[in-house]
C-alpha atoms as a PDB file:
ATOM      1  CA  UNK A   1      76.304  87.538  79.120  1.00  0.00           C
ATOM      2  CA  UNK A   2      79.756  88.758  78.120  1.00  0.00           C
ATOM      3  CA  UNK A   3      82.735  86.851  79.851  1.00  0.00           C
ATOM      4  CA  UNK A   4      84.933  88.658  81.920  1.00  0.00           C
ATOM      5  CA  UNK A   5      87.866  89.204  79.668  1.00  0.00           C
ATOM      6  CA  UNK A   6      84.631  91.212  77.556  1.00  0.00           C
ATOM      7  CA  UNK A   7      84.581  94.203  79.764  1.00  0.00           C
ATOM      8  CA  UNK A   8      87.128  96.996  79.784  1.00  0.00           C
ATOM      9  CA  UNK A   9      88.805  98.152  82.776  1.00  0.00           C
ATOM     10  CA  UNK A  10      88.233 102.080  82.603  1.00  0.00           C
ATOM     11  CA  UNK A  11      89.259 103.080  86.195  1.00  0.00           C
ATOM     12  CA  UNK A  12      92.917 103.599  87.778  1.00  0.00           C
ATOM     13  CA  UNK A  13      96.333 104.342  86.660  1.00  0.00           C
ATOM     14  CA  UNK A  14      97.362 102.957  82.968  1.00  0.00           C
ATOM     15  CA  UNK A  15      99.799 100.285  83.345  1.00  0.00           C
ATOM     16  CA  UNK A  16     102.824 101.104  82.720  1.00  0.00           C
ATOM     17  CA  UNK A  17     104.773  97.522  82.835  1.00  0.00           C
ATOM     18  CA  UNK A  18     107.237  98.976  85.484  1.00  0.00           C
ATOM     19  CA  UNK A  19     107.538  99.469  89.216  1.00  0.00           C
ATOM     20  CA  UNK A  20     106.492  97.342  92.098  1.00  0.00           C
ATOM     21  CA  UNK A  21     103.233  97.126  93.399  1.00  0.00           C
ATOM     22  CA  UNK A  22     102.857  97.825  97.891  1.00  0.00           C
ATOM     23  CA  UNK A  23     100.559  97.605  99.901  1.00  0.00           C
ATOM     24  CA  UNK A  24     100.806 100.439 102.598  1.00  0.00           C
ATOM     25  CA  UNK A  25      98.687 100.531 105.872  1.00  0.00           C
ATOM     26  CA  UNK A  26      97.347 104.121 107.414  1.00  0.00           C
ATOM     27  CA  UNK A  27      96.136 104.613 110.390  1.00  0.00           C
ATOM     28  CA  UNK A  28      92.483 106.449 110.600  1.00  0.00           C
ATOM     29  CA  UNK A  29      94.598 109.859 110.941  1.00  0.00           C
ATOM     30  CA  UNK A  30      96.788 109.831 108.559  1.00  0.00           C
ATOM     31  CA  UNK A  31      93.826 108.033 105.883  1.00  0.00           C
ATOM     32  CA  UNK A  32      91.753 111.329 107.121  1.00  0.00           C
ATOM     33  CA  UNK A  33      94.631 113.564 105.619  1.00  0.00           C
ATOM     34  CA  UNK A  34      94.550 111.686 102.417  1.00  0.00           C
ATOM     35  CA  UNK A  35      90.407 111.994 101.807  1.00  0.00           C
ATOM     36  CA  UNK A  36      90.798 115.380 103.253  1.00  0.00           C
ATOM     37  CA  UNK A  37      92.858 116.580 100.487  1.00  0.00           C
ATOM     38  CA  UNK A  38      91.621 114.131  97.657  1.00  0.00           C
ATOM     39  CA  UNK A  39      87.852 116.125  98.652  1.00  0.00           C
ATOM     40  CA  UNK A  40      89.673 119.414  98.250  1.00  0.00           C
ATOM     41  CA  UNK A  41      90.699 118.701  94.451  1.00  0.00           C
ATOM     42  CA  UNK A  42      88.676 119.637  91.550  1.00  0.00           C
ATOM     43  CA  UNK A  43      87.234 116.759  89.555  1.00  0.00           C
ATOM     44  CA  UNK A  44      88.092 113.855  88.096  1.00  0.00           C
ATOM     45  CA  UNK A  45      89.438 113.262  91.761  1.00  0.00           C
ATOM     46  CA  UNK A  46      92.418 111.725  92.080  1.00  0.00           C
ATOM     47  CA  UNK A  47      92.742 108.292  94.333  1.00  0.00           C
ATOM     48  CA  UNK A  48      94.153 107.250  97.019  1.00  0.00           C
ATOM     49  CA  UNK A  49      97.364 105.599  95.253  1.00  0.00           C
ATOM     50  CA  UNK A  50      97.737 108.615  92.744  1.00  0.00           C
ATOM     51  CA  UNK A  51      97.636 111.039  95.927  1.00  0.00           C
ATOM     52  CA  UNK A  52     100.433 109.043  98.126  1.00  0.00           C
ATOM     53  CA  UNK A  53     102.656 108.824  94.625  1.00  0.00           C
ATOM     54  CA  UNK A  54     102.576 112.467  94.027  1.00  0.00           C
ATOM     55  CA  UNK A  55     103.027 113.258  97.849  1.00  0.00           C
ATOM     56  CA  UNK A  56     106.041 111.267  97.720  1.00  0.00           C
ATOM     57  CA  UNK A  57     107.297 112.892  94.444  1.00  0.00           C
ATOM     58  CA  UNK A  58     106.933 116.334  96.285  1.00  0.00           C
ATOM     59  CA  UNK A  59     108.918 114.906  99.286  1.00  0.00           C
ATOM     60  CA  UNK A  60     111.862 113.829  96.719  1.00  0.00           C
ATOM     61  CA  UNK A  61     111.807 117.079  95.230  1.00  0.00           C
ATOM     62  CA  UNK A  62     112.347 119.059  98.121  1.00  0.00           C
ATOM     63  CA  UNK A  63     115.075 116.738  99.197  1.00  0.00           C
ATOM     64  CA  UNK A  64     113.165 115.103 101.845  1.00  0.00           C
ATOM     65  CA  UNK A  65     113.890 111.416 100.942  1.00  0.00           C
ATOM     66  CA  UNK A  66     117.369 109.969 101.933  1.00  0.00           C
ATOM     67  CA  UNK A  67     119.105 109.132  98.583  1.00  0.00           C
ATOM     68  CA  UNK A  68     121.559 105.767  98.574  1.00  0.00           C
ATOM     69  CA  UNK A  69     123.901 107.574  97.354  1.00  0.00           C
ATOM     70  CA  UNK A  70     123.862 110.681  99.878  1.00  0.00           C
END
């Protein structure tokens, strides 16, 4: 049986050595929103993570995030 450090890791985001990892909490309604729109998108889907970074990029780009230095 091959030990654990055997096995590749094939799923999820390649590491990228930077950032900090969260833990975020939704609430049934707002997790509904997420699948909703992760079912909508063609495959290889994207996850729940990938979906909440690139929400938040959109956010930032239409100047929707206060900035420290605004």
């Amino acid at each position: 049986m091959p030990s654990s450090r055997d096995i590749k890791n094939l799923g999820g985001r390649p590491k990228t050595g930077q950032g900090t990892p969260i833990m975020v909490r939704l609430q049934p309604e707002l997790l509904a929103v997420v699948d909703g729109w992760i079912a909508q998108r063609p495959d290889p889907k994207p996850t729940r993570p990938e979906v909440i970074r690139e929400a938040l990029a959109e956010l930032e780009r239409r100047g929707g995030l206060p900035r420290d230095d605004e």
